[in-house]
Protein backbone atom coordinates (compact mmCIF):
# COMPACT_ATOMS: atom_id res chain seq x y z
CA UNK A 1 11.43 6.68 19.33
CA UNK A 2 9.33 8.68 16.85
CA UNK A 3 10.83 12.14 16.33
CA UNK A 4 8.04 13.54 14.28
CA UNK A 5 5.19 12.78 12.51
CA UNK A 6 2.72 13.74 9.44
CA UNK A 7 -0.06 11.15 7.49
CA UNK A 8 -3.26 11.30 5.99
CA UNK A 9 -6.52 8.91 5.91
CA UNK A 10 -7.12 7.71 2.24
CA UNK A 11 -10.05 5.91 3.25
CA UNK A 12 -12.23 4.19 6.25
CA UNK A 13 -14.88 1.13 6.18
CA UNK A 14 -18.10 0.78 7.94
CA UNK A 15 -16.47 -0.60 11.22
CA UNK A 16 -14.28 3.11 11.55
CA UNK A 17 -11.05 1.91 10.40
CA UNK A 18 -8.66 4.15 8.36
CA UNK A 19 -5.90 3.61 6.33
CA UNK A 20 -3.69 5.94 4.52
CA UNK A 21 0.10 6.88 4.88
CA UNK A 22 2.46 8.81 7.22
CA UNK A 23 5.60 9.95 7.36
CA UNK A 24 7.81 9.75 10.33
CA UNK A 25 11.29 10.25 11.29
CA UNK A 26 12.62 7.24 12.73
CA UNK A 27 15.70 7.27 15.27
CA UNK A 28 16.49 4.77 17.08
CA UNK A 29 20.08 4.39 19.23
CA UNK A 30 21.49 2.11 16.65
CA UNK A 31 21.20 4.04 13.52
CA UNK A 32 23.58 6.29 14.18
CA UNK A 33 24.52 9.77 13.42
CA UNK A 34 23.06 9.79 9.92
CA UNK A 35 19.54 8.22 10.44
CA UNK A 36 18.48 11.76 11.85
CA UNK A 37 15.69 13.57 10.07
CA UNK A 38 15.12 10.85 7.57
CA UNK A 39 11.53 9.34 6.78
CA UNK A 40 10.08 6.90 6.21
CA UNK A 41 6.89 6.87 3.95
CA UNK A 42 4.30 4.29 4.57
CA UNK A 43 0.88 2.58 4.49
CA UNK A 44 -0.64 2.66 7.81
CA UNK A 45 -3.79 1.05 9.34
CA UNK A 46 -5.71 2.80 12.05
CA UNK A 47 -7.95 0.63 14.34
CA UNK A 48 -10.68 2.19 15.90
CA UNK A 49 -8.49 2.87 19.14
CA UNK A 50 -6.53 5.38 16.91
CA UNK A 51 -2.87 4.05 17.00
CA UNK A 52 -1.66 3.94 13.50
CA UNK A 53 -0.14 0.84 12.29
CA UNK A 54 2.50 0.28 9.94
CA UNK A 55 1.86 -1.56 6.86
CA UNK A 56 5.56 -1.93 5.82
CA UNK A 57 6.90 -2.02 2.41
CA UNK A 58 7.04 -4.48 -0.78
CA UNK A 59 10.67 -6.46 -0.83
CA UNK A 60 13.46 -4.28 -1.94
CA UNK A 61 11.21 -1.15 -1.03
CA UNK A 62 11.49 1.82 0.84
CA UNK A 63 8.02 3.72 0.22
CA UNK A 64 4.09 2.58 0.42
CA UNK A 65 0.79 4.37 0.84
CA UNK A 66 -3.10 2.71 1.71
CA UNK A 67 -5.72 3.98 -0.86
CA UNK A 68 -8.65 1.90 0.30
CA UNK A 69 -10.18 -0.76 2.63
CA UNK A 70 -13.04 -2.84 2.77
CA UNK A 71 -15.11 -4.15 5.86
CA UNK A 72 -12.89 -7.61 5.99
CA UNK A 73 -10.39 -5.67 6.43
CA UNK A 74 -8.64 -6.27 3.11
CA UNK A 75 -5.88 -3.18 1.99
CA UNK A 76 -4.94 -2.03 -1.19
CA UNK A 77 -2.10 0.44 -2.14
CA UNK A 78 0.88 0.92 -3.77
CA UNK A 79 4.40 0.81 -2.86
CA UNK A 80 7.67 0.90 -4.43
CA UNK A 81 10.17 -2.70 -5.15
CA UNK A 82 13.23 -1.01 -5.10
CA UNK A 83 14.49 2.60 -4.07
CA UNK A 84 14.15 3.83 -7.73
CA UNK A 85 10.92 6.24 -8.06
CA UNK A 86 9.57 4.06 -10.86
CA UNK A 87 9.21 0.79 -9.01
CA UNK A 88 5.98 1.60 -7.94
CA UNK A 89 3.28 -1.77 -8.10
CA UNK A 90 0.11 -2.08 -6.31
CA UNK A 91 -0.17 -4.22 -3.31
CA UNK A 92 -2.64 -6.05 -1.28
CA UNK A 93 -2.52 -6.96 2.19
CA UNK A 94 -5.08 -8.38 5.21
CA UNK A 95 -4.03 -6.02 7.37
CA UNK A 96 -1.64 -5.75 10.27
CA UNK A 97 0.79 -8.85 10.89
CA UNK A 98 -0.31 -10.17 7.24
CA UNK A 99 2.48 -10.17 4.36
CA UNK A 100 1.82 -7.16 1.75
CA UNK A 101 1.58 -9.04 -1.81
CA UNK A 102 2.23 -7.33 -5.00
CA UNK A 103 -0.62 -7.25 -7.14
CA UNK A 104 1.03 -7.40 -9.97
CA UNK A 105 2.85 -10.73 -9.40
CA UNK A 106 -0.94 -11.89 -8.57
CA UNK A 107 -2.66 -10.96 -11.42
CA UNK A 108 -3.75 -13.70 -14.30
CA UNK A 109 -5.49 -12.30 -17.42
CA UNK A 110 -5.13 -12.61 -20.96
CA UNK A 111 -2.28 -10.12 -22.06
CA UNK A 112 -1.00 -9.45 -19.13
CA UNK A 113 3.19 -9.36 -19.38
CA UNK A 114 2.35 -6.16 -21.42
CA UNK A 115 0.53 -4.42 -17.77
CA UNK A 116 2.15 -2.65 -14.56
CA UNK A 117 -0.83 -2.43 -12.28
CA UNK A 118 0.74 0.82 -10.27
CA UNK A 119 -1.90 2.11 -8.24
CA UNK A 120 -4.94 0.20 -6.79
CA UNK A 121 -7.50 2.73 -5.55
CA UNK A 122 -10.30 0.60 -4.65
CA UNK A 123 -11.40 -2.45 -3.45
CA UNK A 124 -15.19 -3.43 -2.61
CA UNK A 125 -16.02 -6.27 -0.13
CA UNK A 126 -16.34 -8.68 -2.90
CA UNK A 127 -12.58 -8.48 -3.32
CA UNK A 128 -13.08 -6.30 -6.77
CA UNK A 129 -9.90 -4.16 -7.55
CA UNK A 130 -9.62 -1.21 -9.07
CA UNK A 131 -6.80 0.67 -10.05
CA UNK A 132 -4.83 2.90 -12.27
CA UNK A 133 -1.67 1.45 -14.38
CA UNK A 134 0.39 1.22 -18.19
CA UNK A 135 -0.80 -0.73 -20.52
CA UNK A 136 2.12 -1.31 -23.66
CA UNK A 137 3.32 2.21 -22.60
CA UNK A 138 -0.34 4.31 -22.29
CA UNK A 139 -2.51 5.03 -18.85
CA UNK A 140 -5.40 2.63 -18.63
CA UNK A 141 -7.52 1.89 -15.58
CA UNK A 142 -7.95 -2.04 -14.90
CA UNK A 143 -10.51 -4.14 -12.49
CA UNK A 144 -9.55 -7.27 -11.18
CA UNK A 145 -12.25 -9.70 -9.84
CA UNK A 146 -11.14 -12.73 -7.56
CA UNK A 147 -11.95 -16.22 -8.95
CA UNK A 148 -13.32 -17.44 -5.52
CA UNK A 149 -15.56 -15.15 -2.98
C-alpha cells in the first residue's frame, strides 16, 4: 500500500520513457508501528503506460535517483552503499528486473583507485558516460567510453 507519493522526471528518450526519482511512504501490514511516514527515495523508470517503476538501491543502500536514459534503455544514476550520506557512487542499470551495478566497481582506467565516480548524469546511446565525481580530494567531471559497442 502506497500512503503517499512525490518524484520528478530527470530525463526521457526518444521512445517516451522517463526516469527520475520518487519518494513514497511505504506501509505495509508487516512493518509495524514504526514504518509509518517513512520514505523511501528512489530511481524510478516510467514506461510509456505511466506506472513508475522502482529501480531499487545499490547493496547496503537505502537511497537512489535516475539522471538519464538512452533509447536501449540503459540507466544511469547514483545511489548510496550504505545508510551514511557519503556513500553515494554512480550506478548503471538495463532497466526494470536488471541488477543496478556500481559504476565505480566497473570502471578500468589508468589512475583510477584515486576516483569516486558519484554522480553519472549522462549517458548517450553509444554507452558514453558522463558524470560528476573526486578526483585525490577535488571535483572533476569524468567520461567513460565502453570497450565494445
Amino acid at each position: 500500500m502506497v500512503s503517499s507519493f512525490t518524484g520528478a522526471a530527470a530525463a526521457v528518450n526518444t521512445n517516451g520513457v522517463a526516469v527520475g526519482w520518487s519518494d513514497a511512504a511505504v506501509v505495509t501490514w508487516w512493518d509495524g508501528p514504526d514504518a509509518f511516514g517513512q520514505q523511501q527515495h528512489r530511481a524510478h523508470y516510467w514506461s510509456t503506460d505511466g506506472i513508475p517503476i522502482d529501480l531499487g538501491v545499490l547493496p547496503g543502500g537505502n537511497w537512489s535517483e535516475a539522471t538519464a536514459i538512452n533509447d536501449g534503455g540503459m540507466v544511469v544514476g547514483s545511489s548510496r552503499t550504505s545508510s551514511a550520506t557519503n556513500s553515494v557512487v554512480g550506478f548503471i542499470s538495463g532497466g526494470p528486473g536488471t541488477t543496478m551495478i556500481s559504476v565505480q566497481d566497473q570502471h578500468l582506467f589508468y589512475g583510477s583507485t584515486n576516483w569516486t565516480l558519484t554522480k553519472p548524469v549522462d549517458i548517450n546511446n553509444e554507452g558514453y558516460i558522463l558524470g560528476n565525481g573526486v578526483y585525490g580530494g577535488a571535483a572533476k567531471s569524468w567520461l567513460l567510453i565502453p570497450l565494445y559497442p
